[in-house]
Protein backbone atom coordinates (compact mmCIF):
# COMPACT_ATOMS: atom_id res chain seq x y z
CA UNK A 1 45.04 47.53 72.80
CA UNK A 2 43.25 50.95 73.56
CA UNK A 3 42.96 53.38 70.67
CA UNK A 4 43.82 57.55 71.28
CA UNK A 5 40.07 57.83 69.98
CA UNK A 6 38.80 55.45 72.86
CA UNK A 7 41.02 57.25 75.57
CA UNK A 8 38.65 60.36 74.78
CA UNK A 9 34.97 58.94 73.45
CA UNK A 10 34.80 56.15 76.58
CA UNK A 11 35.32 58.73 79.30
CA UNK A 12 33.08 61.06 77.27
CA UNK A 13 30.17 58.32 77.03
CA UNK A 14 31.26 57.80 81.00
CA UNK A 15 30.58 61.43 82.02
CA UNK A 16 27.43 62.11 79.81
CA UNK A 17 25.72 58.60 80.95
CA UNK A 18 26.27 59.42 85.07
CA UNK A 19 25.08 62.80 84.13
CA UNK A 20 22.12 61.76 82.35
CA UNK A 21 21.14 59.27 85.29
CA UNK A 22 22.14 62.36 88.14
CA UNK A 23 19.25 63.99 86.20
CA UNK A 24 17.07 60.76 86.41
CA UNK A 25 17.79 60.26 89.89
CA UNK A 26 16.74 64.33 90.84
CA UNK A 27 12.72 63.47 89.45
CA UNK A 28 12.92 59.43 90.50
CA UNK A 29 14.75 59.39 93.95
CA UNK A 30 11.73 61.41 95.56
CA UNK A 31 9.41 59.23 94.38
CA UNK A 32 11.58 56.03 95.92
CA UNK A 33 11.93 58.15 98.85
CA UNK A 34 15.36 57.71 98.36
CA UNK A 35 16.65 61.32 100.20
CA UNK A 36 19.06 62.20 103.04
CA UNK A 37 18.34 62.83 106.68
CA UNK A 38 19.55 66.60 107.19
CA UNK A 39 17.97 66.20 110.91
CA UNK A 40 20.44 63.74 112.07
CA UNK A 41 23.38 66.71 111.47
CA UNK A 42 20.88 69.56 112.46
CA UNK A 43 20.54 71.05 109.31
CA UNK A 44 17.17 72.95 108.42
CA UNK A 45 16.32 72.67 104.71
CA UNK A 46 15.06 70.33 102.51
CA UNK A 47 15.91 66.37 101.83
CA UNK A 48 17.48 66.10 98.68
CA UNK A 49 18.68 62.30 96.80
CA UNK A 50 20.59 60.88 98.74
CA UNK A 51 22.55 58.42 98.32
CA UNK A 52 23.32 59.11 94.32
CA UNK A 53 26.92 57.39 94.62
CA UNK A 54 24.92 54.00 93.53
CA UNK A 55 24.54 56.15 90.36
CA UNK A 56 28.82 56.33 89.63
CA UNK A 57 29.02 52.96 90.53
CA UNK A 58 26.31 52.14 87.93
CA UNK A 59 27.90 53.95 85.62
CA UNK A 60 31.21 52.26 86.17
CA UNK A 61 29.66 48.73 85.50
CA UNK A 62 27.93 49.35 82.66
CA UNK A 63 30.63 51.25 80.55
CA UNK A 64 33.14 48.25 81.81
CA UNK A 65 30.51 45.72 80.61
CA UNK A 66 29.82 47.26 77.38
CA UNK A 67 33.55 48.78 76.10
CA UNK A 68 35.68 46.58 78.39
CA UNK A 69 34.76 42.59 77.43
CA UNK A 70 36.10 40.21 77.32
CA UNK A 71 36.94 40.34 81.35
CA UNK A 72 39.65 39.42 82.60
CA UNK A 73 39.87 37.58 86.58
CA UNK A 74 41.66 41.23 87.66
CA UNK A 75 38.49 43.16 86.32
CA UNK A 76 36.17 40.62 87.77
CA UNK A 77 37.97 40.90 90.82
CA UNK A 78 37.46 44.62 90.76
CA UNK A 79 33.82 44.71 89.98
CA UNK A 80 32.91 42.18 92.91
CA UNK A 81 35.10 44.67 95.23
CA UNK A 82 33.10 47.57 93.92
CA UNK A 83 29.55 45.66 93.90
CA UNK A 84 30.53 44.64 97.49
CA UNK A 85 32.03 48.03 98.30
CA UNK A 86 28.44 49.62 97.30
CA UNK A 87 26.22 47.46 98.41
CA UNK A 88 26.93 47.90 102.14
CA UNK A 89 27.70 51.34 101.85
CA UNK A 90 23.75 51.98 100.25
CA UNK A 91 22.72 49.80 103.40
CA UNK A 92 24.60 52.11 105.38
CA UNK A 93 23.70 55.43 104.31
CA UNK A 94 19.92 54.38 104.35
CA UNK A 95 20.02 52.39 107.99
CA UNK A 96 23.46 53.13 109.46
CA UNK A 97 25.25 49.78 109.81
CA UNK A 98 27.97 49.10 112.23
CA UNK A 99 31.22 50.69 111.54
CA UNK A 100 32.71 47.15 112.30
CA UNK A 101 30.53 45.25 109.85
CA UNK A 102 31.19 47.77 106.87
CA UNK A 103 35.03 47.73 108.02
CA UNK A 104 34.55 43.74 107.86
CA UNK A 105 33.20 44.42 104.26
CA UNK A 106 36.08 46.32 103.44
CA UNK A 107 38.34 43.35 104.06
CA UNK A 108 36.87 41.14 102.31
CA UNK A 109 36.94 43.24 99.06
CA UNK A 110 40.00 44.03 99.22
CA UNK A 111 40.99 40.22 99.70
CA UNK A 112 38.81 39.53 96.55
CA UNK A 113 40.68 42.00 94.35
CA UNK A 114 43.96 40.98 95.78
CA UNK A 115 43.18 37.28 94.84
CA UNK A 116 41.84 37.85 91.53
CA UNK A 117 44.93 39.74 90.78
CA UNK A 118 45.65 43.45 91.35
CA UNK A 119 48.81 42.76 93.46
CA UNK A 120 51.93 45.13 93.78
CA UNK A 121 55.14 43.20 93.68
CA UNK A 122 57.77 46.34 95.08
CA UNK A 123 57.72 49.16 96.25
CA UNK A 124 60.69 51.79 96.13
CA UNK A 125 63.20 52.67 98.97
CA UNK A 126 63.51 56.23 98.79
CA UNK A 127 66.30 55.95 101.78
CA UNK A 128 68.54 53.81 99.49
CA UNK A 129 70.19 54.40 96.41
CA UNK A 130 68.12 51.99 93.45
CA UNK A 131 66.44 50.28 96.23
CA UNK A 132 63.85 48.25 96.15
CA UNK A 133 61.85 46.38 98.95
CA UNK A 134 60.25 43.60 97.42
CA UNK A 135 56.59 41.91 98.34
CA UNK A 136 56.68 38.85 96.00
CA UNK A 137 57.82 36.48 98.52
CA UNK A 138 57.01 34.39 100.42
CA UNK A 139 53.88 33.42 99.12
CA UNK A 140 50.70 31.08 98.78
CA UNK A 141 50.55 27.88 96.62
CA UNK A 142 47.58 28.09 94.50
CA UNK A 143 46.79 27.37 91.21
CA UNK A 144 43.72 29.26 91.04
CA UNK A 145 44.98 32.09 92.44
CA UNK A 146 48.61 32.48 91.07
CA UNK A 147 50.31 31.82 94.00
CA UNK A 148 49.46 35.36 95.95
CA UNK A 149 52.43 36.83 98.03
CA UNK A 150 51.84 37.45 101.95
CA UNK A 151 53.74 41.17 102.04
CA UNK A 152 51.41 41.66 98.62
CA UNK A 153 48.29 40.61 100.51
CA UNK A 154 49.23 42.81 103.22
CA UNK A 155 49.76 45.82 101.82
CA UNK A 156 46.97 45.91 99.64
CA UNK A 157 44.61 45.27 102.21
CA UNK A 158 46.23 48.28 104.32
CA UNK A 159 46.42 50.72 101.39
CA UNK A 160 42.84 50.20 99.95
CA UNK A 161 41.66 50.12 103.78
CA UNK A 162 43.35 53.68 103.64
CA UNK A 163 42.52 55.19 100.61
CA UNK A 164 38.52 54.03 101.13
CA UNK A 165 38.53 55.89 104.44
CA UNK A 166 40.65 58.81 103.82
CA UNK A 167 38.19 59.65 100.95
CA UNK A 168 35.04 59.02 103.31
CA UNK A 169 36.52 60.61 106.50
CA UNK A 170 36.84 63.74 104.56
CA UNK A 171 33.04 63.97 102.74
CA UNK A 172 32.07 66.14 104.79
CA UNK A 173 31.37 69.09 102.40
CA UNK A 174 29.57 68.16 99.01
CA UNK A 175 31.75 68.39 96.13
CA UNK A 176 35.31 67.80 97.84
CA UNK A 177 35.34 64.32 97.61
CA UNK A 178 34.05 64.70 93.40
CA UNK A 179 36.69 67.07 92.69
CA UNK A 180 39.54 65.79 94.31
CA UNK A 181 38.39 61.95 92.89
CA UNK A 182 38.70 64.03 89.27
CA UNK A 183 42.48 65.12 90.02
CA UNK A 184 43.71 62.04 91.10
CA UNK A 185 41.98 59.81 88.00
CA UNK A 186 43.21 62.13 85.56
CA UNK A 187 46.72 62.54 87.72
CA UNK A 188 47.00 58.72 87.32
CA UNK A 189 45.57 58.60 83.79
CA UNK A 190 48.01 60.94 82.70
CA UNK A 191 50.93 58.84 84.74
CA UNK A 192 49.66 55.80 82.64
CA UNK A 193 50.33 57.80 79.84
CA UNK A 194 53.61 59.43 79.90
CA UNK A 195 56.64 57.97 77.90
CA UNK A 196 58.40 56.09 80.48
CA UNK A 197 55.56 54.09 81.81
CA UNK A 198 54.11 52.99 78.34
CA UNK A 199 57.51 52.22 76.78
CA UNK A 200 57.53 49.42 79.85
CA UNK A 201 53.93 48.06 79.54
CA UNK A 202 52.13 49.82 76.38
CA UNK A 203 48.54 47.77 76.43
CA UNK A 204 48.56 47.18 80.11
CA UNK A 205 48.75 50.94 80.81
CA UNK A 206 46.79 52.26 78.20
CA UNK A 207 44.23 49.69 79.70
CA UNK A 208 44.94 52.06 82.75
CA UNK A 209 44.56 55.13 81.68
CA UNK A 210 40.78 54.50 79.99
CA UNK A 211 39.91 53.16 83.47
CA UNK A 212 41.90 56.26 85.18
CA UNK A 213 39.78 58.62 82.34
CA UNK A 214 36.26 56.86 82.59
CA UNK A 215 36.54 56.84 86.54
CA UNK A 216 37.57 60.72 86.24
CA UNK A 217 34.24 61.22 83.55
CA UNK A 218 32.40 59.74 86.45
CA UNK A 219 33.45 61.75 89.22
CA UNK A 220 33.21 65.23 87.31
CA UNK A 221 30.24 64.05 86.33
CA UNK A 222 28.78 63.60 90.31
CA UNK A 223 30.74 67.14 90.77
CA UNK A 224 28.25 68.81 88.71
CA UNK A 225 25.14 67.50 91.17
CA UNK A 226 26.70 68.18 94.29
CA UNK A 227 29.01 71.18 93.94
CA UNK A 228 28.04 74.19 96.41
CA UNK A 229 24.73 74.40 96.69
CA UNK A 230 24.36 70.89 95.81
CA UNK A 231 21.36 69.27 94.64
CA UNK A 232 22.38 65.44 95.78
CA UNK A 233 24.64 63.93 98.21
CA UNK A 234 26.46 61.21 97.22
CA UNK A 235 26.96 59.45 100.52
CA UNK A 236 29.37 56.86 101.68
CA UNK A 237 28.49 54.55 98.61
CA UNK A 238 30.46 57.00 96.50
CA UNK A 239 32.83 58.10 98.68
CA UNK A 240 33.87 54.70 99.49
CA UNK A 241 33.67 53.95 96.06
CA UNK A 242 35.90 56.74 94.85
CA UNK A 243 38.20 55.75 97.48
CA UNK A 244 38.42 52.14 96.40
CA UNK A 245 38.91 52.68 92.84
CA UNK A 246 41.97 55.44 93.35
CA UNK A 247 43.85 52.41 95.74
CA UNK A 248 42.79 50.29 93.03
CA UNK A 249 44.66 51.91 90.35
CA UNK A 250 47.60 53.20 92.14
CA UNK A 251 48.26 49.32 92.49
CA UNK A 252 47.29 48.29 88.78
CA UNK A 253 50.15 51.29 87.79
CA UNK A 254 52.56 49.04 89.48
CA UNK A 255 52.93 50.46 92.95
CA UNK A 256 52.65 54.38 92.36
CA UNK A 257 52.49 55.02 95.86
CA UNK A 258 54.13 58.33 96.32
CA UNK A 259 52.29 60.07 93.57
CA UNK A 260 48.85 58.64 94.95
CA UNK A 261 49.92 59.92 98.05
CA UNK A 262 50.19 63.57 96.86
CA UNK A 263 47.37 63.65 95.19
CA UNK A 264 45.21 62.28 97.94
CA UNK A 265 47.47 64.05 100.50
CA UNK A 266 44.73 66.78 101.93
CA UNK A 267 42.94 63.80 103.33
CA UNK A 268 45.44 61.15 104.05
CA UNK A 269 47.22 63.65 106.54
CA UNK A 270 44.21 65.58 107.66
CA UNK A 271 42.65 61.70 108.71
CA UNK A 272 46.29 61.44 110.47
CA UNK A 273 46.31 64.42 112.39
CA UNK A 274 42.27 63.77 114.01
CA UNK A 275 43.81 60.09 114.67
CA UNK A 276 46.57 61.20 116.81
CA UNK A 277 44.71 63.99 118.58
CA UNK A 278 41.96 61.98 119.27
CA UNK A 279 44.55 59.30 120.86
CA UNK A 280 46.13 61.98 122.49
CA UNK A 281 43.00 62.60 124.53
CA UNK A 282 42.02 59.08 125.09
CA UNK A 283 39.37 59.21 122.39
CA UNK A 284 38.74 56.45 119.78
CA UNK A 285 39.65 56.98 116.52
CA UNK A 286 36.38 55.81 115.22
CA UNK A 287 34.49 57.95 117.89
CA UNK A 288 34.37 61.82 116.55
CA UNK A 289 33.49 64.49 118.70
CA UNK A 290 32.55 68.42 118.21
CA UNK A 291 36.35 69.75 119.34
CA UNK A 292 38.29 67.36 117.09
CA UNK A 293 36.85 67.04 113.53
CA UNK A 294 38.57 67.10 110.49
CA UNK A 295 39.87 70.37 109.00
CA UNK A 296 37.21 70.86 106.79
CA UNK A 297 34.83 71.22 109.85
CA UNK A 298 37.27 73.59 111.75
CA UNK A 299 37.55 75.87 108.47
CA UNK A 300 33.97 76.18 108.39
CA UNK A 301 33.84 77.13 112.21
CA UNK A 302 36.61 79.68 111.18
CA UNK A 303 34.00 81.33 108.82
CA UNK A 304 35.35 79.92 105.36
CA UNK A 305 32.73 78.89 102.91
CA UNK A 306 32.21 75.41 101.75
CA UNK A 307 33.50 76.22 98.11
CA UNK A 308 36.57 77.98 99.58
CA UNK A 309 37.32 74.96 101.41
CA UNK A 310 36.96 72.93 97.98
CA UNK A 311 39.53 75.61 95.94
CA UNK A 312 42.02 74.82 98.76
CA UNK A 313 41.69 70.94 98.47
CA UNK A 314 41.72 71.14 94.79
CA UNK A 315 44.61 73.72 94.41
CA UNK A 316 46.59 71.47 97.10
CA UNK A 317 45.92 68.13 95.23
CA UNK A 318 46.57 69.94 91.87
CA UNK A 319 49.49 71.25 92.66
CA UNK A 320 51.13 68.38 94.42
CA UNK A 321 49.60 65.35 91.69
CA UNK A 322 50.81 67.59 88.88
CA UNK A 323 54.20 67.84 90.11
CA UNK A 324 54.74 64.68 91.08
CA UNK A 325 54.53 63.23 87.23
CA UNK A 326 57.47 65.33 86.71
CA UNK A 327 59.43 63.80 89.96
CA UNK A 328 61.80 61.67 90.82
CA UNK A 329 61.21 59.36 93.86
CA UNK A 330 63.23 61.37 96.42
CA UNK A 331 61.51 64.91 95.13
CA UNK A 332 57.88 63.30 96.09
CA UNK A 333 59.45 62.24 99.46
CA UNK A 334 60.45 66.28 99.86
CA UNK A 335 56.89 67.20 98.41
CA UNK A 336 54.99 65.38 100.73
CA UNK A 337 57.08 66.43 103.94
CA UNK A 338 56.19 69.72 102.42
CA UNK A 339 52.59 69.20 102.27
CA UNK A 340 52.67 67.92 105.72
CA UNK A 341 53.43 70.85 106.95
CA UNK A 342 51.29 72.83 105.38
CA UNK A 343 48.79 70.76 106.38
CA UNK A 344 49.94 70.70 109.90
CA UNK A 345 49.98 75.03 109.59
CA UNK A 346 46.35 74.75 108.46
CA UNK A 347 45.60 72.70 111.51
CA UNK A 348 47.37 75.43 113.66
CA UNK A 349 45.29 78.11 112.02
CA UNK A 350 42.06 76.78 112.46
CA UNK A 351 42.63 75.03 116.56
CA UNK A 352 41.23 78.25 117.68
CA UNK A 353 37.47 77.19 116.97
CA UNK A 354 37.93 73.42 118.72
């Protein structure tokens, strides 16, 4: 079992060791000529390191390999997701690789964690009193891999395909994607924490929460490299990354979907709303265009700066993740109606520049 002491000095050594290679990576990546491409989006200034989201997912092995042994088959599972999850991602943001081969990718990491053991069993029916739809049956024989339920399989595959989009769909200002990764580690963290969810499982979730808290070092960490006027860009590998490991541990809480989906709900609805506009004009959903990009692009066509965009996303996420510890199951159902319409006002507001 976790100590307090670790809960604090593991994140610590998390934050100060992705820091400390950020700073490596600012004199090194140059010399590897490992920078970004500013003339592919027609910007005018200089190439910076690019992509530094290798350096989180560093990080995360490395503090998991020294504080975290023995593994377990779920943490294995996890690191060959993430290992996968980066590798193509770096291969990406370097040579651009088919959107269908890294979505291919994608699969098959989330099949590996699934199979190795971060499963959710139920999730809650807010339209019925104490209800409960269940995803344990029917299932797989397998010794090796515990028998793995089909609805299980399922699901996980579509909500870590979500959350590992969402997150990359909406880097498209440095820093949003590192500060709202921070709010929903420590929002699940915290979760992990509170009374009624470590009276249930005490060392499971405590195991959670120093994940939740290491993962949220490593993100504030990135934050402080590629905040407004950012010195690196993370790329896909750590927005993908970030993405992964906030499905990831929604799942491993036991199926905290609703509060996940506050938290992350700026970017979950925002990828919604392009997806239905752009089918509503015959346009592919993976095929963007200049009059129908995401709201961050349409706020900064309606003259708001890049770090007034963040404050919104963070206030939003803040707001809604905080609350929803403090909720019951039909309260986060009302909450996230609520932040779908604001979300669908800011969309409103900003139409006029598209």
């Amino acid at each position: 079992m976790q100590s307090s002491e670790q809960l604090i000095w593991i994140p610590i050594n998390a934050f100060a060791l992705c820091a400390l290679l950020h700073i490596f990576a600012l004199r090194l990546f140059p010399k590897w000529k490992l920078l970004d491409f500013p003339e592919r989006y027609g910007h005018k200034r200089s190439r910076i390191p690019y992509p530094t989201g290798i350096l989180g997912i560093a990080t995360f092995i490395v503090i998991v390999a020294t504080f975290l042994q023995p593994w377990d088959k779920q943490m294995i599972g996890i690191i060959l997701g993430v290992i996968l999850i980066g590798a193509v991602s770096f291969i990406d943001d370097r040579k651009q690789v088919s959107p269908w081969i890294r979505l291919s990718y994608q699969v098959l990491a989330a099949i590996l964690i699934f199979l190795l053991g971060t499963r959710i069993f139920s999730i809650t029916n807010p339209f019925v009193a104490d209800g409960i739809i269940k995803l344990d049956a029917p299932f797989i024989t397998s010794a090796i891999f515990n028998n793995p339920p089909i609805l299980s399989g399922l699901f996980t595959l579509f909500w870590l395909g979500l959350t590992i989009n969402a997150l990359n769909w909406f880097d498209g200002i440095p820093g949003q994607v590192s500060l709202l990764s921070t709010i929903g580690f420590l929002t699940i963290g915290f979760l992990a924490l509170s009374d009624r969810v470590v009276h249930v499982f005490p060392e499971l979730q405590l195991q959670l929460a120093l994940l939740a808290f290491v993962l949220a070092g490593i993100s504030a960490a990135s934050l402080l490299f590629d905040f407004p006027s950012n010195r690196v860009l993370m790329g896909d590998t750590g927005s993908m990354f970030f993405g992964l490991m906030l499905g990831v541990l929604t799942i491993y809480a036991g199926g905290k979907v609703a509060t996940a989906f506050l938290v992350l709900g700026v970017p979950l609805i925002d990828s919604g709303i392009v997806i239905v506009r752009r089918l509503s004009k015959g346009v592919s959903p993976f095929q963007g265009n200049a009059k129908d990009e995401h709201l961050h692009h349409r706020l900064l066509a309606k003259g708001w700066s890049e770090r007034k965009i963040i404050i919104l996303t963070a206030a939003l996420g803040s707001a809604f993740g905080i609350t929803a510890l403090f909720m019951s199951t039909h309260e986060k159902i009302a909450a996230a109606l609520l932040l779908f319409l604001i979300m669908l006002g800011l969309s409103w507001y900003s139409k006029n520049n598209n």
